[in-house]
Structure formats: structure tokens, C-alpha cells
N, C-alpha and C. Protein backbone atom coordinates (compact mmCIF):
# COMPACT_ATOMS: atom_id res chain seq x y z
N UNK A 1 -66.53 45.75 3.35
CA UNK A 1 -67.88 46.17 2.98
C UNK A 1 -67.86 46.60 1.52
N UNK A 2 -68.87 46.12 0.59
CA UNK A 2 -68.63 46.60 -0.85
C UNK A 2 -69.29 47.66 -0.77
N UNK A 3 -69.51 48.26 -2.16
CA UNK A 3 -69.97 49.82 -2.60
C UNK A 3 -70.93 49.85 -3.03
N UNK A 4 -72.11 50.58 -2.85
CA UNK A 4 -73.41 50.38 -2.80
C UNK A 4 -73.81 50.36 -4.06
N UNK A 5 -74.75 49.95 -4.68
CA UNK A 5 -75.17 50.15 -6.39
C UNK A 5 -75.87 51.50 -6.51
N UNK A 6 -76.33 51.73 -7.68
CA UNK A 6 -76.96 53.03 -7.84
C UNK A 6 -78.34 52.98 -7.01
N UNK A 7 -78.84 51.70 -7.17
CA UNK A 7 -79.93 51.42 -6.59
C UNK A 7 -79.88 51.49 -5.45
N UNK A 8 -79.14 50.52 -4.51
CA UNK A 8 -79.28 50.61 -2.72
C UNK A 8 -78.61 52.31 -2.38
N UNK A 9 -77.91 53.10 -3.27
CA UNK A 9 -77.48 54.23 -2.63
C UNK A 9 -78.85 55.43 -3.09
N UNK A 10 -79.84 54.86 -4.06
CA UNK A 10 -80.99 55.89 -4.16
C UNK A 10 -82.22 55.89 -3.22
N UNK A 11 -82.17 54.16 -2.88
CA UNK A 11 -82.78 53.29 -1.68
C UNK A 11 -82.95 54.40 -0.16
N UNK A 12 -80.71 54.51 -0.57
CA UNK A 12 -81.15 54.99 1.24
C UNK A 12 -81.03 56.72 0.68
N UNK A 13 -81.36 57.53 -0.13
CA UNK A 13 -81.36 58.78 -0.22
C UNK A 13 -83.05 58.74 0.42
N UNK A 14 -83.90 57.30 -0.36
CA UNK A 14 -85.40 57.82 0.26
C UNK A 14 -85.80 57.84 1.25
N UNK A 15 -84.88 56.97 2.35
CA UNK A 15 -84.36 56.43 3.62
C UNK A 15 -84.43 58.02 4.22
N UNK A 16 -83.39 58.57 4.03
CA UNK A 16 -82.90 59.76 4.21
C UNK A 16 -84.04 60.88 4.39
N UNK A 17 -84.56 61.08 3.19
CA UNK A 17 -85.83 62.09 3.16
C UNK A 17 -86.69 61.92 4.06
N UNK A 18 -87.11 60.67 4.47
CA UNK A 18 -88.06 59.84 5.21
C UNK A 18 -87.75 60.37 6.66
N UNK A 19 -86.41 60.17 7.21
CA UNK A 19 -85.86 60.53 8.45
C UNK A 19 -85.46 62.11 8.56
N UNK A 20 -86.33 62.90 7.97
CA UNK A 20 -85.86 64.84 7.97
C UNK A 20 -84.19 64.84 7.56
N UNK A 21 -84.31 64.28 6.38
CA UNK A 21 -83.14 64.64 5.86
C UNK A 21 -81.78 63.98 6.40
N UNK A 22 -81.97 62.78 7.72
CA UNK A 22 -80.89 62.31 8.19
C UNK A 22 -79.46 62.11 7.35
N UNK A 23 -78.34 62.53 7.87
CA UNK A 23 -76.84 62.25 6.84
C UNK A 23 -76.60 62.05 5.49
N UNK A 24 -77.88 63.07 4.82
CA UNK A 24 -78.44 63.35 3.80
C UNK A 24 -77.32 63.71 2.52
N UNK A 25 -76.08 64.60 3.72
CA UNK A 25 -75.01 64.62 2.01
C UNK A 25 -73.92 63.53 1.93
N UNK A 26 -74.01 62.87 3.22
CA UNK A 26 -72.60 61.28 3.30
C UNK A 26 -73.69 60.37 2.27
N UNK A 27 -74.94 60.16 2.31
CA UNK A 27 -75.62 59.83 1.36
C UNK A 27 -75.91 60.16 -0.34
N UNK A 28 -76.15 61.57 0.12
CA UNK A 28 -75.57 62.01 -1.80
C UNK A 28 -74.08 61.92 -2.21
N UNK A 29 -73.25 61.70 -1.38
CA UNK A 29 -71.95 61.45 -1.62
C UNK A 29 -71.62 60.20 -2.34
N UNK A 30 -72.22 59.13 -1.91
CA UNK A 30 -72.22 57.97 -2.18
C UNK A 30 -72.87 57.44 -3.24
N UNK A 31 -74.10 58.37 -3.19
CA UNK A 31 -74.64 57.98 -4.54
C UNK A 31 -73.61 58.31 -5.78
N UNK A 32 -73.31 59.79 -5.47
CA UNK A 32 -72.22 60.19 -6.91
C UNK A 32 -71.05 58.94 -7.04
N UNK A 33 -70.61 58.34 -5.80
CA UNK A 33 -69.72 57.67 -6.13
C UNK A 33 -70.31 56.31 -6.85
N UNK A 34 -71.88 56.01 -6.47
CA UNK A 34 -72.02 54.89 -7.47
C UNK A 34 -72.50 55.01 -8.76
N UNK A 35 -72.88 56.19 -8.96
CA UNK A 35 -73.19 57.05 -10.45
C UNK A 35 -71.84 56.42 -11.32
N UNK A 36 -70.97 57.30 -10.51
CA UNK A 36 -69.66 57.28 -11.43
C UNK A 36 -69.22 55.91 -12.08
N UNK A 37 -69.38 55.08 -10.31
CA UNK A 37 -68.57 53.65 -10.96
C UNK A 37 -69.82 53.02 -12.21
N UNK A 38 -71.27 53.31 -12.43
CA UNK A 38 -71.88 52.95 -13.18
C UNK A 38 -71.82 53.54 -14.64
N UNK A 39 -70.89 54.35 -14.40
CA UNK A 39 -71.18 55.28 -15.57
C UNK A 39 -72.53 56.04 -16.08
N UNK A 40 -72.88 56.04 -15.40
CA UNK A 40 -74.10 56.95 -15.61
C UNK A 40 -73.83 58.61 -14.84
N UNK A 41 -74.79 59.43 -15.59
CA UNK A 41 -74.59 60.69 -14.97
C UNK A 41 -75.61 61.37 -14.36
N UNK A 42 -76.47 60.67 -14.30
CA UNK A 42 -77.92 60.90 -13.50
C UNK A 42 -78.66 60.51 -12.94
N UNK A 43 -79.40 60.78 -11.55
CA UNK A 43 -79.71 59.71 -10.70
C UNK A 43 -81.50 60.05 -11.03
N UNK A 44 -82.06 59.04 -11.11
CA UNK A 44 -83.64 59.00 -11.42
C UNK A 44 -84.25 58.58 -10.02
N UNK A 45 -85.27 59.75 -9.68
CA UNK A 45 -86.12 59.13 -8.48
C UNK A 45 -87.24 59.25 -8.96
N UNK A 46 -88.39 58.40 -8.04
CA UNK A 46 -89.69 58.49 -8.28
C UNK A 46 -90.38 59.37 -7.38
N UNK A 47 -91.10 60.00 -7.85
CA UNK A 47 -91.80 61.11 -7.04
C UNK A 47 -92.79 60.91 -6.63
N UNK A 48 -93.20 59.88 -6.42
CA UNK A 48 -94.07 59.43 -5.49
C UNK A 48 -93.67 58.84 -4.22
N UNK A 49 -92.38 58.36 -3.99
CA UNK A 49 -91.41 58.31 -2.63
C UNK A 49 -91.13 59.85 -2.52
N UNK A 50 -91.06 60.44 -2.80
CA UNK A 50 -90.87 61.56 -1.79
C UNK A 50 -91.84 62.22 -0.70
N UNK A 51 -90.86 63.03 -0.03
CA UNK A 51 -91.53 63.32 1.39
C UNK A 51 -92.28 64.71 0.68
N UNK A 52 -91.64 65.75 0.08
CA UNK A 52 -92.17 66.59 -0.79
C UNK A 52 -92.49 66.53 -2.42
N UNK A 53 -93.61 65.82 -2.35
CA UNK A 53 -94.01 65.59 -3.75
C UNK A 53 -94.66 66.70 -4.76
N UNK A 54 -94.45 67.86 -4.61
CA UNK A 54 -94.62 69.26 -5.34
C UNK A 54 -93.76 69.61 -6.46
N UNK A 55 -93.90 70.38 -7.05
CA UNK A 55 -93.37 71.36 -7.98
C UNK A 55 -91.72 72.07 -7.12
N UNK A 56 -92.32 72.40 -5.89
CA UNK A 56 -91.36 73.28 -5.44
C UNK A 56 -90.05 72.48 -4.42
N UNK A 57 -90.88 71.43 -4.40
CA UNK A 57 -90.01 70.29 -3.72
C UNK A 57 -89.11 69.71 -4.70
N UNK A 58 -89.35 69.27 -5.95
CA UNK A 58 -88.81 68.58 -6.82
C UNK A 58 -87.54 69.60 -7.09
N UNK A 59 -88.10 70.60 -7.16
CA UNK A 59 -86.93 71.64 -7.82
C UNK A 59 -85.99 71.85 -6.48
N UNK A 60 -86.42 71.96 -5.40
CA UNK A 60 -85.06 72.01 -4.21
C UNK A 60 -84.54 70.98 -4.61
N UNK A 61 -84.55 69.62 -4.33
CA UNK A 61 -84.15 68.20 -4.53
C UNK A 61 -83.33 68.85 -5.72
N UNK A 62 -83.04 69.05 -6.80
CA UNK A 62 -82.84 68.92 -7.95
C UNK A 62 -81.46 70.23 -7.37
N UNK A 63 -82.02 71.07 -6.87
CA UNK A 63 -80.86 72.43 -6.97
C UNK A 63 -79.79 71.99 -5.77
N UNK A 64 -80.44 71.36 -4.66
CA UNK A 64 -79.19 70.79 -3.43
C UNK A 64 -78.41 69.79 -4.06
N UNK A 65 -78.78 68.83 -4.90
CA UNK A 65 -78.34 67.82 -4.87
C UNK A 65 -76.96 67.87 -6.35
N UNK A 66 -77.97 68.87 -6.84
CA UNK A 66 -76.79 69.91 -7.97
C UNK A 66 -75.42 70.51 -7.90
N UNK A 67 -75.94 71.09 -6.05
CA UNK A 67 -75.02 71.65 -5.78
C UNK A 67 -73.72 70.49 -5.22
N UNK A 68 -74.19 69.42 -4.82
CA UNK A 68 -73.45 68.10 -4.36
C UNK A 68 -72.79 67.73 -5.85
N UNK A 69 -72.57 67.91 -7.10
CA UNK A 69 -72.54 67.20 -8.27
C UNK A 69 -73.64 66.37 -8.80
N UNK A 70 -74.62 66.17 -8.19
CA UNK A 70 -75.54 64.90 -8.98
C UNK A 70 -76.53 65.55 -9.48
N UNK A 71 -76.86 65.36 -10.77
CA UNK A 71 -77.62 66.09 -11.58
C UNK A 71 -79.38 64.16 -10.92
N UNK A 72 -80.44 65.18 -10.73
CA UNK A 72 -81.82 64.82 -10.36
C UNK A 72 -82.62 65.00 -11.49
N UNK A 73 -82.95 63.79 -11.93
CA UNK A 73 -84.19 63.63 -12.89
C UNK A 73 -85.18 62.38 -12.30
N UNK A 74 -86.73 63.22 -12.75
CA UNK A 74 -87.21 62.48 -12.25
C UNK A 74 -88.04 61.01 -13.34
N UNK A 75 -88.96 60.38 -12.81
CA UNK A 75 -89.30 59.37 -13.14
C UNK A 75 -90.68 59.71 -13.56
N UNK A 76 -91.21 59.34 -14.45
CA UNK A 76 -92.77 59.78 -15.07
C UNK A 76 -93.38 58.78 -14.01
N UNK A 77 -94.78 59.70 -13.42
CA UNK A 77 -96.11 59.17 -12.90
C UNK A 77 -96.64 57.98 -13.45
């Protein structure tokens, strides 16, 4: 099985949100691991896929996923 791109591993983080958070950190896990192999250090979502599209939502997303290593930025409207 190959290793997911940044893309199919941000794919299933929205996957994730969608399903109450289903296996939500084997998922941020994976993303960091395709961050890394991309060399990139930040994962960009759109905030209009999210399940909490707020102020106060964005900033949990941003502080859990912090706490996993992956720094959350988002995508302009």
C-alpha cells in the first residue's frame, strides 16, 4: 500500500470531521507523515469543509492538531 499525499491524507482528515471525529489522530498522524515526506510544514484546509466553521472551531482545529505536531492554516473564503 503506498503513502498517502498531502492531499488524500487532508481528504480523509475531512472524512474524519464528517464522521464525529472518527480515528481522527491515526489520521493526523499520517498527514504529518505526508507533510514531512513533502516537505512542507503546514497543512492548509478550507473552511468551508468543516463541520465547525466558526472562529472558535477553527482555533480548536488549529490547537489539537498543534498539539499532534501539525501546525493548521487556513485557506481564504
Amino acid at each position: 500500500m503506498s503513502e498517502p499525499s498531502v492531499a488524500d491524507a487532508t481528504n480523509r482528515i475531512y472524512e474524519s470531521l464528517q464522521a464525529d471525529n472518527a480515528d481522527i489522530d491515526m489520521r493526523i498522524a499520517a498527514l504529518k507523515e505526508a507533510l514531512t515526506r513533502a516537505g512542507l510544514k503546514e497543512a492548509v484546509f478550507d473552511p468551508a469543509r468543516l463541520v465547525q466553521n466558526n472562529r472558535s472551531g477553527r482555533k480548536l482545529m488549529q490547537a489539537y492538531f498543534r498539539q499532534r505536531g501539525v501546525t493548521v492554516k487556513f485557506s481564504a473564503p
